[in-house]
Protein backbone atom coordinates (compact mmCIF):
# COMPACT_ATOMS: atom_id res chain seq x y z
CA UNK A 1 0.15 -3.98 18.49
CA UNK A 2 1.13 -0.58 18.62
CA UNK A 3 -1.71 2.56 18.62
CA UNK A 4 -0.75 5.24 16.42
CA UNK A 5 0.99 8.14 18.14
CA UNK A 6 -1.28 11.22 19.23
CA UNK A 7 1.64 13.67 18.47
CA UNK A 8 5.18 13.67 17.61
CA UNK A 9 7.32 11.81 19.38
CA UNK A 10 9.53 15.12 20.12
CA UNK A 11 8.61 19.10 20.54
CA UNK A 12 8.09 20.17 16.86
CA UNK A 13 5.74 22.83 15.35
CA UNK A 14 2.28 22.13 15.21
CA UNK A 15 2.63 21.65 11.03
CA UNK A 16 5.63 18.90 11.68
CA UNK A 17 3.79 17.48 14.15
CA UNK A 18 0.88 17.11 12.61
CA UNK A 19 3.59 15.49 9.56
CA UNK A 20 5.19 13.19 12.29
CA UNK A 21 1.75 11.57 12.99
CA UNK A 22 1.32 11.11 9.53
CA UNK A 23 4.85 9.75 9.01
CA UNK A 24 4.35 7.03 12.11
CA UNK A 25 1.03 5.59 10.58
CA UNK A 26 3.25 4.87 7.23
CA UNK A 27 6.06 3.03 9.23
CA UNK A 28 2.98 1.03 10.87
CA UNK A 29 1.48 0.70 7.00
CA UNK A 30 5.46 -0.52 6.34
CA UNK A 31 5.43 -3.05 9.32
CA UNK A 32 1.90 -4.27 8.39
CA UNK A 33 0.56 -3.35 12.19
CA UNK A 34 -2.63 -3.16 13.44
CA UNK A 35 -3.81 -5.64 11.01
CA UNK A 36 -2.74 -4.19 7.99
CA UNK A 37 -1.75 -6.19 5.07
CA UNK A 38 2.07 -6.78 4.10
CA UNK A 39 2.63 -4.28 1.19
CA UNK A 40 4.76 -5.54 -1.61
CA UNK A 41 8.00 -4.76 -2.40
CA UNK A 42 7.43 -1.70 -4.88
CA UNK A 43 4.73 -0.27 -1.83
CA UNK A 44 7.07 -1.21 0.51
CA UNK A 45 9.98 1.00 -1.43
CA UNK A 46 7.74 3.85 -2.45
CA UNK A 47 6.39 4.06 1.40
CA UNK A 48 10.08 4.27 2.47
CA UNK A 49 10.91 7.10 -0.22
CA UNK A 50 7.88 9.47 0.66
CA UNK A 51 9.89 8.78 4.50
CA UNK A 52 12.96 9.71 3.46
CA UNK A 53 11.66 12.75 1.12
CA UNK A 54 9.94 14.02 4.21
CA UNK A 55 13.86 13.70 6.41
CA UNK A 56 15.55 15.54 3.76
CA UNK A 57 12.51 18.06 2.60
CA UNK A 58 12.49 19.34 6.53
CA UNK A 59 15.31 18.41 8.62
CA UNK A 60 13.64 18.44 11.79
CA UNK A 61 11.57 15.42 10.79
CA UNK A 62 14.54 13.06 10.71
CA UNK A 63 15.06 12.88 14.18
CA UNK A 64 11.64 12.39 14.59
CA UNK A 65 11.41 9.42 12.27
CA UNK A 66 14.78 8.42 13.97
CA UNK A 67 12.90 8.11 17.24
CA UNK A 68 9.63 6.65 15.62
CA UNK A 69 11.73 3.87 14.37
CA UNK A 70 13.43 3.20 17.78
CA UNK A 71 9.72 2.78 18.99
CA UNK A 72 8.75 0.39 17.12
CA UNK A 73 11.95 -1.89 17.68
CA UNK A 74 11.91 -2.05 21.07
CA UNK A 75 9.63 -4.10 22.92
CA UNK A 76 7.40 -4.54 19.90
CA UNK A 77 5.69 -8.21 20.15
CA UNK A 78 3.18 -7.58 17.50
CA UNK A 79 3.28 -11.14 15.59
CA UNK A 80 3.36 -9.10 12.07
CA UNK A 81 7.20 -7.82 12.90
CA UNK A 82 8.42 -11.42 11.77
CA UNK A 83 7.46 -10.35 8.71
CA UNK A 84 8.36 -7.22 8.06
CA UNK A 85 10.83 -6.03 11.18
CA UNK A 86 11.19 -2.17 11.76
CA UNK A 87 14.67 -2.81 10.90
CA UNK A 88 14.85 -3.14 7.01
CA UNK A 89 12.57 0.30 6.95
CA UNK A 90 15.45 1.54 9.78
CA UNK A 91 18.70 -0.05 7.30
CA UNK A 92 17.32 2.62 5.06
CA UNK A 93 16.56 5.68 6.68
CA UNK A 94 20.18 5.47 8.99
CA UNK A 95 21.97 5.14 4.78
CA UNK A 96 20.35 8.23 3.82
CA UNK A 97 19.40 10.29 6.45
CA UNK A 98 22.00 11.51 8.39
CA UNK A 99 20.84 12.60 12.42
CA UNK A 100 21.10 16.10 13.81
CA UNK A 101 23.08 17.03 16.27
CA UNK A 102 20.25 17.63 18.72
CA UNK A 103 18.90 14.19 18.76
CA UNK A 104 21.54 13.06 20.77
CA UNK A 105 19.94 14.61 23.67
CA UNK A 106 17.12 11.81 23.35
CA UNK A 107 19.69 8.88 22.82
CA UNK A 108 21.88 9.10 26.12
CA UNK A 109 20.90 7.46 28.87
């Protein structure tokens, strides 16, 4: 089980980092952690498009939920993920939300 995340992920304004919190509870909400339910399918699609609104609203934000994602997939034993992996909420963010340049940075090595 993961904890929620304190602050983003990576160095963002205080007002997208205060979003990026908000944005890494819904992927937990998505991924029923922490004991949270599974959401239906209709949740599960309407929690995925308030995401992906948030990635194309403010740029920035998509490498952060880039990175949020890739936190959750690795190394995540949390018995809930057989249900709903982080990578059916991550098939949909990489078809519609294209990365910035600059998150490449994070990705190497």
């Amino acid at each position: 089980m993961q904890d929620c995340i304190p602050t983003s992920l990576l160095k963002l304004s205080a007002d997208n980092a205060s979003r990026a919190v908000k944005m890494f509870a819904g992927v937990q909400k998505y991924m029923a952690e922490n004991g949270g339910e599974v959401l239906s399918g209709t949740a599960r699609a309407e929690l995925v498009q308030k995401l992906l609104h948030q990635g194309i609203k403010r740029p920035e934000l998509k490498d952060e939920l880039y990175m949020q994602l890739l936190k959750q997939s690795r190394g995540n034993t949390t018995p809930s993920n057989v249900k709903v992996h982080p990578f059916s909420i991550s098939a949909h963010c990489w078809t519609h939300l294209v990365h910035r340049a600059t998150i490449d940075q994070h990705l190497e090595g």
